[in-house]
N, C-alpha and C. Protein backbone atom coordinates (compact mmCIF):
# COMPACT_ATOMS: atom_id res chain seq x y z
N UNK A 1 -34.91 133.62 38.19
CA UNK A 1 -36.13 134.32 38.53
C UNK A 1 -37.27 133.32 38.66
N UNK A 2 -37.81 133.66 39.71
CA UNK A 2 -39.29 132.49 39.65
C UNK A 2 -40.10 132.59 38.69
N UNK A 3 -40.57 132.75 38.05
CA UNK A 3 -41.58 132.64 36.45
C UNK A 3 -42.20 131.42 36.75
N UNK A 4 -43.29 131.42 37.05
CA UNK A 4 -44.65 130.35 37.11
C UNK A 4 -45.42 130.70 35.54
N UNK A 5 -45.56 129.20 34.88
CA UNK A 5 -47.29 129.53 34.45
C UNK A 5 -47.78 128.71 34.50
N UNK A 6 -49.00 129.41 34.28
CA UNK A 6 -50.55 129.10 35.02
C UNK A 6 -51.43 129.27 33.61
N UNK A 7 -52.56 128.27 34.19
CA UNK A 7 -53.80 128.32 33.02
C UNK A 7 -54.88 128.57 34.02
N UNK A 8 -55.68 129.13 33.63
CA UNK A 8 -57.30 129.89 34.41
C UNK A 8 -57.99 128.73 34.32
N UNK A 9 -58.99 128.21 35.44
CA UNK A 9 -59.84 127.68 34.89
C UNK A 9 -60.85 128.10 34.90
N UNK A 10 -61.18 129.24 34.63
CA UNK A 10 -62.29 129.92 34.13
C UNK A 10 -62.19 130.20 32.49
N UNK A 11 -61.62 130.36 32.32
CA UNK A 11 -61.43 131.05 30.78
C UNK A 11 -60.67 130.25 29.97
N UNK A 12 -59.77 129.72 30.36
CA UNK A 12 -58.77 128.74 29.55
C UNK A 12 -57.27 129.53 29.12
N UNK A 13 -57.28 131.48 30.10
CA UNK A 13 -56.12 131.66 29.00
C UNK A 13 -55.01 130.66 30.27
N UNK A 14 -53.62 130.73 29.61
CA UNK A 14 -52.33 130.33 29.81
C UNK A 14 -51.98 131.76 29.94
N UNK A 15 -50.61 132.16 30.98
CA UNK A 15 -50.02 133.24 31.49
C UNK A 15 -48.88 133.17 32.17
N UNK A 16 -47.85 133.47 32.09
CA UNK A 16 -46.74 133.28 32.95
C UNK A 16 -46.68 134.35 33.78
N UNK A 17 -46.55 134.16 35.42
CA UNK A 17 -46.32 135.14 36.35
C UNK A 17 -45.16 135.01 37.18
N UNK A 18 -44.61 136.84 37.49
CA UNK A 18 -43.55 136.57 38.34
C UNK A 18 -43.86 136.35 39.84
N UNK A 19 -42.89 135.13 40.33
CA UNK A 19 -44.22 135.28 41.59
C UNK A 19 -42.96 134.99 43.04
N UNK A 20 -42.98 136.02 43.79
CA UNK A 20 -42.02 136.04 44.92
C UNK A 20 -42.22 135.26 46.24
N UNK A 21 -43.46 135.03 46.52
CA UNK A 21 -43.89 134.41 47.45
C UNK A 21 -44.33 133.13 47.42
N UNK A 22 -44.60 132.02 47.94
CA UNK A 22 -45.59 130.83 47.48
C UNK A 22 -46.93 131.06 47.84
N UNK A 23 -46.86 132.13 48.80
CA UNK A 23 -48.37 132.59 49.22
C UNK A 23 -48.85 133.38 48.12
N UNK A 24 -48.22 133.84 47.29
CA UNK A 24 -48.36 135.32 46.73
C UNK A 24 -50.39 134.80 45.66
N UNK A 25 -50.97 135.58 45.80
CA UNK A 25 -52.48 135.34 45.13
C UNK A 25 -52.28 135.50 43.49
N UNK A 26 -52.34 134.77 42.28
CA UNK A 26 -52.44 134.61 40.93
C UNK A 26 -53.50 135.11 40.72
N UNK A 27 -53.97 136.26 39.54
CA UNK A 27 -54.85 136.57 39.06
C UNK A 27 -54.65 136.69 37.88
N UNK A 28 -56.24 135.93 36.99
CA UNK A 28 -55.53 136.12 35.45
C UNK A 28 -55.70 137.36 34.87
N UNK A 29 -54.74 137.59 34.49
CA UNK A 29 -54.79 138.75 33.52
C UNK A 29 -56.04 139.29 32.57
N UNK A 30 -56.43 138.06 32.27
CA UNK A 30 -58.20 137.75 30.90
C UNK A 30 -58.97 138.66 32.28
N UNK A 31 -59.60 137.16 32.85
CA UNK A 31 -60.88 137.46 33.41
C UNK A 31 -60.61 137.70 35.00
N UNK A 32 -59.22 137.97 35.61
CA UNK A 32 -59.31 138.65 36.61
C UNK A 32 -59.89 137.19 37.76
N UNK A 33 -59.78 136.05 37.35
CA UNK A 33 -60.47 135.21 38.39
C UNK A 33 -59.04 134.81 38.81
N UNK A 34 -59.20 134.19 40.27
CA UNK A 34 -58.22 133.45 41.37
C UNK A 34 -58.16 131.94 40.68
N UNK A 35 -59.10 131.71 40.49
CA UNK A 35 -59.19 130.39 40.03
C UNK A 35 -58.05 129.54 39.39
N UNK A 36 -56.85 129.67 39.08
CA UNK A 36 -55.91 129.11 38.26
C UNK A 36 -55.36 127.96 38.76
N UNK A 37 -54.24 127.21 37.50
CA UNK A 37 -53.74 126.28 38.33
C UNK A 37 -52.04 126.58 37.32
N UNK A 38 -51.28 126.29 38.30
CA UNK A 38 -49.95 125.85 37.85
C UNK A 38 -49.94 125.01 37.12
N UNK A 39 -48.94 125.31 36.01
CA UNK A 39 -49.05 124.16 34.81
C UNK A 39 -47.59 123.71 34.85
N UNK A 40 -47.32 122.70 34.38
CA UNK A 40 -46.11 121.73 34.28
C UNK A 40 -45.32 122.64 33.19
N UNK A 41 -43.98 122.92 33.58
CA UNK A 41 -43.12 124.05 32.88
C UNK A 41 -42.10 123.39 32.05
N UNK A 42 -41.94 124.16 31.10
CA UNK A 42 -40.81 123.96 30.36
C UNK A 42 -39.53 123.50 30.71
N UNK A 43 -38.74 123.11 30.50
CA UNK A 43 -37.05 123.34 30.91
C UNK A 43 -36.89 123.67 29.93
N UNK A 44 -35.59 124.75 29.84
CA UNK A 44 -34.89 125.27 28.75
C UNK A 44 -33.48 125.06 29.03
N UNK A 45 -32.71 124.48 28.26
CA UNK A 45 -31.23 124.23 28.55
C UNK A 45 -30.18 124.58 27.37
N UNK A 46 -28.85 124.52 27.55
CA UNK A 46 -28.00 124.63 26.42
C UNK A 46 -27.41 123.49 26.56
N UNK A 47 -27.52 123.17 24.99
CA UNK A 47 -26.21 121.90 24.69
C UNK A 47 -25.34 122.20 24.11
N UNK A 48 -24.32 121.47 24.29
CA UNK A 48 -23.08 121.13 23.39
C UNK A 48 -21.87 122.43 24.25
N UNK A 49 -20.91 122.66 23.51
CA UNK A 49 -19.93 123.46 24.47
C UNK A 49 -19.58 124.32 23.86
N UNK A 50 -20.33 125.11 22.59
CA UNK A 50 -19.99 126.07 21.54
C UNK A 50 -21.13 127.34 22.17
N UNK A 51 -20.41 128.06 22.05
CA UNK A 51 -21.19 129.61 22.52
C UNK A 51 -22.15 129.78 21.78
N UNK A 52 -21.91 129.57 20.61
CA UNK A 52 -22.89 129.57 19.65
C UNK A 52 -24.02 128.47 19.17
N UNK A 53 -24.05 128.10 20.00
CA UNK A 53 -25.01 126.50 20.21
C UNK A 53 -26.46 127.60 20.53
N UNK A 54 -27.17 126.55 19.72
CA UNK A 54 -29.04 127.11 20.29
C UNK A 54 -29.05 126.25 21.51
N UNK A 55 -30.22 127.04 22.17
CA UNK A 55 -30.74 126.21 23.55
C UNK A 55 -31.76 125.72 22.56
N UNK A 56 -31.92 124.00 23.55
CA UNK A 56 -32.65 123.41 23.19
C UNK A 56 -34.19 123.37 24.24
N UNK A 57 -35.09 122.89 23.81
CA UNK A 57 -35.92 122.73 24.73
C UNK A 57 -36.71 121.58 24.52
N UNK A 58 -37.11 120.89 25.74
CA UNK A 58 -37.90 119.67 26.14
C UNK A 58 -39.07 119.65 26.71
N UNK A 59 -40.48 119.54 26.63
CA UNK A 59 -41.44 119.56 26.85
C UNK A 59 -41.72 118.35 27.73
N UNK A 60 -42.75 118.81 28.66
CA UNK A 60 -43.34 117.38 29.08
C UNK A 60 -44.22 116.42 28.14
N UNK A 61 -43.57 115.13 27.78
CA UNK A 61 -44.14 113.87 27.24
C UNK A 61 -43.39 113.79 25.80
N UNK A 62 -42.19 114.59 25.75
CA UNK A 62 -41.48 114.80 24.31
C UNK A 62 -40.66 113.99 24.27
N UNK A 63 -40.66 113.32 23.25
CA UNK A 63 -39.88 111.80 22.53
C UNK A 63 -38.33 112.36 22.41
N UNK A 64 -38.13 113.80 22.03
CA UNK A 64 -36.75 113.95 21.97
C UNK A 64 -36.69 115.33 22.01
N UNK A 65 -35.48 115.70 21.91
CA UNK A 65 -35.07 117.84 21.82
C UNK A 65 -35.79 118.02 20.65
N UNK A 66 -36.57 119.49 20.77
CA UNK A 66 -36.80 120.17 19.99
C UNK A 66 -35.30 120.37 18.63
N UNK A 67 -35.67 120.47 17.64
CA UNK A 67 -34.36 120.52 16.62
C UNK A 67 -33.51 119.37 16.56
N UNK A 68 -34.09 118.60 17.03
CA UNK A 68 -32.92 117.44 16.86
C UNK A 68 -33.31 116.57 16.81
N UNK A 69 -33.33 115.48 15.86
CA UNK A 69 -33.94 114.52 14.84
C UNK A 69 -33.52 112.69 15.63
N UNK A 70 -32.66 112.94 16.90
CA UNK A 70 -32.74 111.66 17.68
C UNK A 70 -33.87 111.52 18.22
N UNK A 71 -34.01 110.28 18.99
CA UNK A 71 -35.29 109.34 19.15
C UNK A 71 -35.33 110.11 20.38
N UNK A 72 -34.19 109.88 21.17
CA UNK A 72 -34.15 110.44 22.97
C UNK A 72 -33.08 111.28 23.05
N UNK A 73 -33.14 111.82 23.89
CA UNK A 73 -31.80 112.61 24.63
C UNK A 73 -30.58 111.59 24.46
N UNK A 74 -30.81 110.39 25.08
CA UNK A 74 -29.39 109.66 25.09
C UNK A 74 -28.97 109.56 23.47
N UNK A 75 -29.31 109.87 22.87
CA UNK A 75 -28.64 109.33 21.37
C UNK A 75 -28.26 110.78 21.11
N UNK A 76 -28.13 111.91 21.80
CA UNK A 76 -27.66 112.78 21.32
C UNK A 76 -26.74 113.43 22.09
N UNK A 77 -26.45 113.19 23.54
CA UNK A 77 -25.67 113.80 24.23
C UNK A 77 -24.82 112.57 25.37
């Protein structure tokens, strides 16, 4: 599913929208302004090969996986 989010720059909230088009117009939810900008998104992934494995997640500028106490990705997978 496309899931964008966006931060206002009017107001400062953060919002995730579903969004079908690239034309499609963002309005924030808060203050109703156009004004927004796309923000740099999450990845969410699964590791390891057990069903029962948590997804991990990686942020932009993150030293390593959330929950997991290696330095980088490479020391863990």
């Amino acid at each position: 599913m496309p899931i964008f989010e966006y931060e206002c720059c009017q107001c400062g909230e953060q919002f995730e929208k579903l969004v079908f088009k690239s034309d499609e117009n963002v309005d924030c939810p808060k203050c109703k302004s156009r004004d927004v900008a796309k923000m740099m998104s999450v990845c969410g992934f699964k590791s390891g090969g057990d069903k029962g494995a948590a997804s991990s997640r990686m942020g932009s500028g993150a030293s390593s996986c959330a929950g997991c106490s290696g330095g980088s990705c490479s020391s863990c997978h």
